[in-house]
Protein backbone atom coordinates (compact mmCIF):
# COMPACT_ATOMS: atom_id res chain seq x y z
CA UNK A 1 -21.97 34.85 -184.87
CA UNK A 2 -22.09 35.35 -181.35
CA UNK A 3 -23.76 32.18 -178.61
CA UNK A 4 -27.24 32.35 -178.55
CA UNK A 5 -28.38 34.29 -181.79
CA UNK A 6 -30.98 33.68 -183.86
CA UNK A 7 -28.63 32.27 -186.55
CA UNK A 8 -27.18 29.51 -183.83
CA UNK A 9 -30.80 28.64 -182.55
CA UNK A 10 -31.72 28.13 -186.41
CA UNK A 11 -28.38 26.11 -186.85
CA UNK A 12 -28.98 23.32 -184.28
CA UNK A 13 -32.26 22.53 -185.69
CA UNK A 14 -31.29 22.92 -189.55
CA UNK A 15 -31.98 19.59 -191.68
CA UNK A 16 -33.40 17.55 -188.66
CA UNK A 17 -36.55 17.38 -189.98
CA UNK A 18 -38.48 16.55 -186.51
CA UNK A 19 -41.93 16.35 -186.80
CA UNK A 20 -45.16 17.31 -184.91
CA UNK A 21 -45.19 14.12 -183.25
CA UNK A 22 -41.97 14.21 -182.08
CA UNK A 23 -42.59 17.89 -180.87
CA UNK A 24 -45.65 17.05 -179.30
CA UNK A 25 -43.68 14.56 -177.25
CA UNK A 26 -40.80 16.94 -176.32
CA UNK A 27 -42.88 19.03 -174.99
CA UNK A 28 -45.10 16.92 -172.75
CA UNK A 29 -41.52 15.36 -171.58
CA UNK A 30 -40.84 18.66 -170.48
CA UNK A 31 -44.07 19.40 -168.80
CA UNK A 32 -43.28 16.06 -166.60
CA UNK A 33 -39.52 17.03 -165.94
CA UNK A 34 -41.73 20.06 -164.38
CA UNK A 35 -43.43 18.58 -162.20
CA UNK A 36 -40.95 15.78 -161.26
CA UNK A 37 -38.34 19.13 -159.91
CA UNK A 38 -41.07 20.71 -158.09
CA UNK A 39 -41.82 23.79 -160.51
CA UNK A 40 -44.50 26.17 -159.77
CA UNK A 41 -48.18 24.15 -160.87
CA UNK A 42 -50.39 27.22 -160.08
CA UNK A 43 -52.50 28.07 -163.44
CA UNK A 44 -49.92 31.12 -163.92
CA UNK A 45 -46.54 29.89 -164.24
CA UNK A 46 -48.10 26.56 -165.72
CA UNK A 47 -49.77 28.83 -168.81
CA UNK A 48 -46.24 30.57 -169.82
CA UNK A 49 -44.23 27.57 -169.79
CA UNK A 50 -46.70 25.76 -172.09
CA UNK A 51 -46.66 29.01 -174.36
CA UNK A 52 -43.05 29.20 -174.35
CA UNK A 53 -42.43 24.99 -175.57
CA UNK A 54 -45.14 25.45 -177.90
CA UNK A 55 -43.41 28.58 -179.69
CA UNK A 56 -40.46 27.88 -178.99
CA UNK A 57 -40.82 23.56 -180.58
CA UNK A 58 -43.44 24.76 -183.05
CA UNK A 59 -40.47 27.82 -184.72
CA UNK A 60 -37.94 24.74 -184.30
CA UNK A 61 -40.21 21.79 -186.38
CA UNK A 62 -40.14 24.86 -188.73
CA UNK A 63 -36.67 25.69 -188.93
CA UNK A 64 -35.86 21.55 -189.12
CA UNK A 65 -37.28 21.36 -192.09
CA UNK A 66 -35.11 23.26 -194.21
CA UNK A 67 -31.54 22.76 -195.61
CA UNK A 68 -30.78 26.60 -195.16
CA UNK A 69 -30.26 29.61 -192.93
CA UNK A 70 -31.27 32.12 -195.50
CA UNK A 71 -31.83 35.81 -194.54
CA UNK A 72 -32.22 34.49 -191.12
CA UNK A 73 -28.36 34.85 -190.43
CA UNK A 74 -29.10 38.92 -189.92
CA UNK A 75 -31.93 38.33 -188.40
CA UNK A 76 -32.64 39.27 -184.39
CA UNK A 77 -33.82 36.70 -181.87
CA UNK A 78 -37.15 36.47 -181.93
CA UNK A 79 -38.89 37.94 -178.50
CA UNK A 80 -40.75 36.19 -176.23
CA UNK A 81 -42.53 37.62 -173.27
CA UNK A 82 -44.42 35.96 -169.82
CA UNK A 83 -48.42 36.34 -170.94
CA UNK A 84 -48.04 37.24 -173.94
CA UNK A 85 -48.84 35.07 -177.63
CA UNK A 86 -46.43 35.76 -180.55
CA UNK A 87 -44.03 35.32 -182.51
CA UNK A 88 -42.57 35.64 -186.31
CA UNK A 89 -44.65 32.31 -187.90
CA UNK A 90 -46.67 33.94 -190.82
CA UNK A 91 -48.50 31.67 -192.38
């Protein structure tokens, strides 16, 4: 498997079990390390980087909370774009 495919992304969150809390938490730590470098704070940029932890933490509480990879090791990254809400959670 090459860096960076969905199978390694699955694989460094596999049996951690985190939880909303600690997701929750993540990503408001990283909404401070934002504004403690000086990122952009205009409504814009501010509105895709919150979409982005939230898909991004939500998929990986998901994937933490199982003990295996399954058909996932085929699978492609999953896409996400600047504006744009998605992503392969089917409830």
């Amino acid at each position: 498997m090459k860096q960076g495919s969905h199978y390694d992304m699955i694989h460094h969150h596999l049996g951690k079990h985190l939880t909303e809390s600690q997701r929750r938490r993540w990503v408001t730590l990283i909404q401070e390390a934002a504004d403690e470098v000086g990122m952009p704070d205009n409504p814009e940029f501010r509105s895709a980087l919150v979409g982005y932890l939230e898909w991004g933490s939500r998929l990986a509480v998901i994937n933490s909370n199982t003990n295996t990879i399954g058909e996932a090791i085929d699978a492609p990254m999953p896409k996400w774009g600047w504006g744009e809400t998605g992503g392969p959670y089917v409830p």
